[in-house]
C-alpha atoms as a PDB file:
ATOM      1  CA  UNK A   1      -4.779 -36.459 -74.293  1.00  0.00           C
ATOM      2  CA  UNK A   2      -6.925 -34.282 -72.215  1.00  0.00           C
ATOM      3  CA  UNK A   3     -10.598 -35.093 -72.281  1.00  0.00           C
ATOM      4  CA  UNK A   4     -13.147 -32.199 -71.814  1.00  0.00           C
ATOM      5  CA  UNK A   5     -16.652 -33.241 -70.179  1.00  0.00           C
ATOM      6  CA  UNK A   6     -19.206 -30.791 -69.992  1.00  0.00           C
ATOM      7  CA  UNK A   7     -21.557 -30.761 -67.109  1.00  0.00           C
ATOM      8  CA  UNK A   8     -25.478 -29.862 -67.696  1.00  0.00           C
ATOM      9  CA  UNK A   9     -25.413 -28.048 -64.953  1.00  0.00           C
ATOM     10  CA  UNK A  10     -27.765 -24.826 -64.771  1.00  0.00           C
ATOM     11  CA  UNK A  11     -26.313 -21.470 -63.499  1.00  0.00           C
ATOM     12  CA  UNK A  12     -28.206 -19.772 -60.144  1.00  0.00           C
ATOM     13  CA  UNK A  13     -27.435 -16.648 -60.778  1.00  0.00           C
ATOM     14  CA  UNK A  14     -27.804 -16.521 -64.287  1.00  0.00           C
ATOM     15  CA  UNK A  15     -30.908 -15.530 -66.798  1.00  0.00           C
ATOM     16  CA  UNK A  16     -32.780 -18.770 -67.966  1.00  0.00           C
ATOM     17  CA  UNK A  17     -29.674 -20.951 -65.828  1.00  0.00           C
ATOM     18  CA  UNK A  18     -26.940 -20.229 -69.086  1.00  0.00           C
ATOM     19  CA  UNK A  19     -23.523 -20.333 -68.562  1.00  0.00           C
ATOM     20  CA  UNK A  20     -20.860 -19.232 -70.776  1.00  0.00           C
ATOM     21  CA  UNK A  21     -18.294 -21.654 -71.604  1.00  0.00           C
ATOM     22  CA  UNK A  22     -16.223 -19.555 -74.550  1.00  0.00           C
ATOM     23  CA  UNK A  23     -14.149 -17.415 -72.378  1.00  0.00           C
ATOM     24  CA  UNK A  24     -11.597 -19.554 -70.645  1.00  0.00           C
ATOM     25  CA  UNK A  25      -9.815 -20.744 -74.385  1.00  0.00           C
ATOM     26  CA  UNK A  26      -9.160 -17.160 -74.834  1.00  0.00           C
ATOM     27  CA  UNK A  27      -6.655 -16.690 -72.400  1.00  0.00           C
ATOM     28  CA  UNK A  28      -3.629 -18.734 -72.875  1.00  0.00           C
ATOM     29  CA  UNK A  29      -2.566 -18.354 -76.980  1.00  0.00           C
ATOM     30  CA  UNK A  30      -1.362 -14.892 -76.543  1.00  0.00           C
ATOM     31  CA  UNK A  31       0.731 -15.824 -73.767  1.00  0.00           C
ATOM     32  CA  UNK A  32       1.821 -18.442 -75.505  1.00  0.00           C
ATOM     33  CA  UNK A  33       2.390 -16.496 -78.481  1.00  0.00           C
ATOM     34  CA  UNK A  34       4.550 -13.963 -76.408  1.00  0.00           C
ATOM     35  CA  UNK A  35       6.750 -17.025 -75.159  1.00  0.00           C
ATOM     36  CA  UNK A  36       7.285 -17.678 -78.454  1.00  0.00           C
ATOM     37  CA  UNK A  37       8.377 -14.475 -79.429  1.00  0.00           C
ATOM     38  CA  UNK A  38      10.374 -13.971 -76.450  1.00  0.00           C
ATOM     39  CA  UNK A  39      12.540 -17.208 -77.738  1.00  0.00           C
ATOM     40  CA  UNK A  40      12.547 -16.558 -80.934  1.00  0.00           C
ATOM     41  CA  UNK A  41      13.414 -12.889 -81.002  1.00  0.00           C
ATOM     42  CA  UNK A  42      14.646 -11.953 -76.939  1.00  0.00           C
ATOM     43  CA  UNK A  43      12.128  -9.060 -76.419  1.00  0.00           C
ATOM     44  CA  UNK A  44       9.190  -9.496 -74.078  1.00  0.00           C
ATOM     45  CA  UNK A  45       6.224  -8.245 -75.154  1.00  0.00           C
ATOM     46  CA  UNK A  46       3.799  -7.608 -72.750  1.00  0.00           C
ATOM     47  CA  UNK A  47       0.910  -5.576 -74.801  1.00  0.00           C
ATOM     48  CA  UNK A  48      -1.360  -6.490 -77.775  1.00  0.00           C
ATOM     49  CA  UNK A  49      -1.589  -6.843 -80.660  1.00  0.00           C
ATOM     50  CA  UNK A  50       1.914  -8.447 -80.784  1.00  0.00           C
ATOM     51  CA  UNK A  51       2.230  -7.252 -84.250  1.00  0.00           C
ATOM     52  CA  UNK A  52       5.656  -7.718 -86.735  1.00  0.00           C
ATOM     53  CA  UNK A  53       6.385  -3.769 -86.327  1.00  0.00           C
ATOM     54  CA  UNK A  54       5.538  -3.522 -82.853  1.00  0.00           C
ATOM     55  CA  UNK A  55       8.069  -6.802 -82.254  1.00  0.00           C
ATOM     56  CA  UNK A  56      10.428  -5.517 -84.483  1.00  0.00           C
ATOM     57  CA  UNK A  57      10.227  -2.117 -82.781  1.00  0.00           C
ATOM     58  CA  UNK A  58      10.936  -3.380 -79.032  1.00  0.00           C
ATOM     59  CA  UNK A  59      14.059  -5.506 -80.729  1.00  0.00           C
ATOM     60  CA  UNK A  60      15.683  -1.935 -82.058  1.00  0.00           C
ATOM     61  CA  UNK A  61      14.680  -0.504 -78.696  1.00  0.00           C
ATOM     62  CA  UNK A  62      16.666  -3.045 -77.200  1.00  0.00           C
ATOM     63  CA  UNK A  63      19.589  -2.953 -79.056  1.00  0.00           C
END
């Protein structure tokens, strides 16, 4: 289980010493998600949105 501490620690170069802390979780589900439907249906896709027509375009482009 991975345990997340967060640090009180104020920013220097920031206004009032924020932080954000909501950008790094953004990152890895669509590569995830394009694993997935790499996998599942053998065409990379490399572009969002990942939508059903766009995957179901690159697998007739493929074929």
């Amino acid at each position: 289980m991975i345990e997340c501490v967060i640090l009180e620690t104020p920013a220097d170069d920031g206004a009032f010493g924020i932080r954000g802390v909501g950008e790094p979780p953004i990152i890895p589900p669509p590569a995830a998600i394009g694993n997935a439907i790499k996998d599942a249906a053998g065409v990379r896709m490399d572009r969002l949105p990942m939508s059903p027509e766009r995957v179901f375009a690159a697998m007739k482009e493929r074929s």
